[in-house]
Protein backbone atom coordinates (compact mmCIF):
# COMPACT_ATOMS: atom_id res chain seq x y z
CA UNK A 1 188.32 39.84 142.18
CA UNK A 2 184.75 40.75 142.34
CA UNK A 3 185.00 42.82 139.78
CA UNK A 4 186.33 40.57 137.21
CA UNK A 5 183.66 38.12 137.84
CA UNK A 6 181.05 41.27 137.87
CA UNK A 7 182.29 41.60 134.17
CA UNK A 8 181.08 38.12 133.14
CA UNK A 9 177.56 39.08 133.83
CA UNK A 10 177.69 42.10 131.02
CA UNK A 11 176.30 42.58 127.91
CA UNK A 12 179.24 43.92 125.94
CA UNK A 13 178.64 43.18 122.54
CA UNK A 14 175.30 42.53 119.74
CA UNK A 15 176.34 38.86 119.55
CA UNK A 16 176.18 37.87 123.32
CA UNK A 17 172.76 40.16 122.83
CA UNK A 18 171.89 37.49 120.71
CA UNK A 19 172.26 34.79 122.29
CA UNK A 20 170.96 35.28 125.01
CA UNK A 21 167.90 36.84 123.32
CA UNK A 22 167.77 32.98 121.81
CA UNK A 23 168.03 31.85 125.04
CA UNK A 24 164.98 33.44 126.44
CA UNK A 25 163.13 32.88 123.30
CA UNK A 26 163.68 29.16 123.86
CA UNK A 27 162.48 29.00 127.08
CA UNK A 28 159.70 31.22 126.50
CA UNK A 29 158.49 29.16 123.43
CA UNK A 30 158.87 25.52 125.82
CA UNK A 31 156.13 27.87 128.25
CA UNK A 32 153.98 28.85 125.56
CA UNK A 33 153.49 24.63 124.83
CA UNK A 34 152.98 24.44 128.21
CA UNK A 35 150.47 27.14 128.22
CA UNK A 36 148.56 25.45 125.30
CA UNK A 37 148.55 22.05 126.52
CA UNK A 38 147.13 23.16 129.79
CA UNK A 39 145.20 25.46 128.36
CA UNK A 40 143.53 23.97 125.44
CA UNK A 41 141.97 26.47 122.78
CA UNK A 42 141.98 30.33 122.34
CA UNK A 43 143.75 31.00 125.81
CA UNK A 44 146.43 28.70 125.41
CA UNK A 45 147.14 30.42 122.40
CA UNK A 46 147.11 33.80 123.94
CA UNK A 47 149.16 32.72 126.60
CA UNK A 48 151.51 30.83 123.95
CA UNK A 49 151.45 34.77 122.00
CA UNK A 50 152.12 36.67 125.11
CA UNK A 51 155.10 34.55 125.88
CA UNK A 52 156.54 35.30 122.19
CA UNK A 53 155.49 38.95 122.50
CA UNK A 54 157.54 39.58 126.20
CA UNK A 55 160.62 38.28 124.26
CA UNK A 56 160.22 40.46 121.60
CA UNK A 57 159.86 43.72 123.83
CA UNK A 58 162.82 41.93 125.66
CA UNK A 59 165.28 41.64 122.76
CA UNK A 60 164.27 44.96 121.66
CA UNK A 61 165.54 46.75 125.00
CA UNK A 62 168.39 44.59 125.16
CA UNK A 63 169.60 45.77 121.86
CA UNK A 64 168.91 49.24 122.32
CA UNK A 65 170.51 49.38 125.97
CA UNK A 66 173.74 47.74 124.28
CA UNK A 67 173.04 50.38 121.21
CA UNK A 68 173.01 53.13 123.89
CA UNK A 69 176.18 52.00 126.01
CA UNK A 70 178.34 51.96 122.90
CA UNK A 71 177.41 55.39 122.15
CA UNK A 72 177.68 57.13 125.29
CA UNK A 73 181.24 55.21 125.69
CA UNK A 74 182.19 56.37 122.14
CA UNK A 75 181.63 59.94 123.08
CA UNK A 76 183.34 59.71 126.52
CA UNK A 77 185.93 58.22 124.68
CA UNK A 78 185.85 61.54 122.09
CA UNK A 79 185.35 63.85 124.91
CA UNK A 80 188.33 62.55 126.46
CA UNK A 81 190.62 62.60 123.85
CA UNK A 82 189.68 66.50 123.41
């Protein structure tokens, strides 16, 4: 039973990626207004840029680590077969 609700907390495919890549970029983008408001000028922006930037390097691993799982379970699956 643990398991199966183990699974629900797994990337398995590009378009749950996705969305959830959305999701951080939403809440990421509400603290970079935060950041500026509270931090009015150049720093708030920087703040506001660093916020966008950690999603970016975020959404990039994601995809690759999904990217990477597919392949190494395509060649099990090859291997296995053999």
């Amino acid at each position: 039973m643990l398991r199966r609700i183990a699974r629900l907390f797994v990337i398995k495919t590009r378009f749950e990626a996705y969305l959830i890549i959305f999701a951080l970029a939403l809440g990421a983008m509400t603290r970079g207004v935060h950041y500026t408001l509270e931090y009015p000028g150049v720093g708030g922006y920087l703040l506001w840029a660093a916020t966008a930037g950690a999603v970016f390097l975020g959404g990039a691993k994601i995809l690759d680590a999904i990217r990477y799982e597919q392949a190494a379970k395509a060649a099990e699956e090859t291997e296995s077969a053999q």
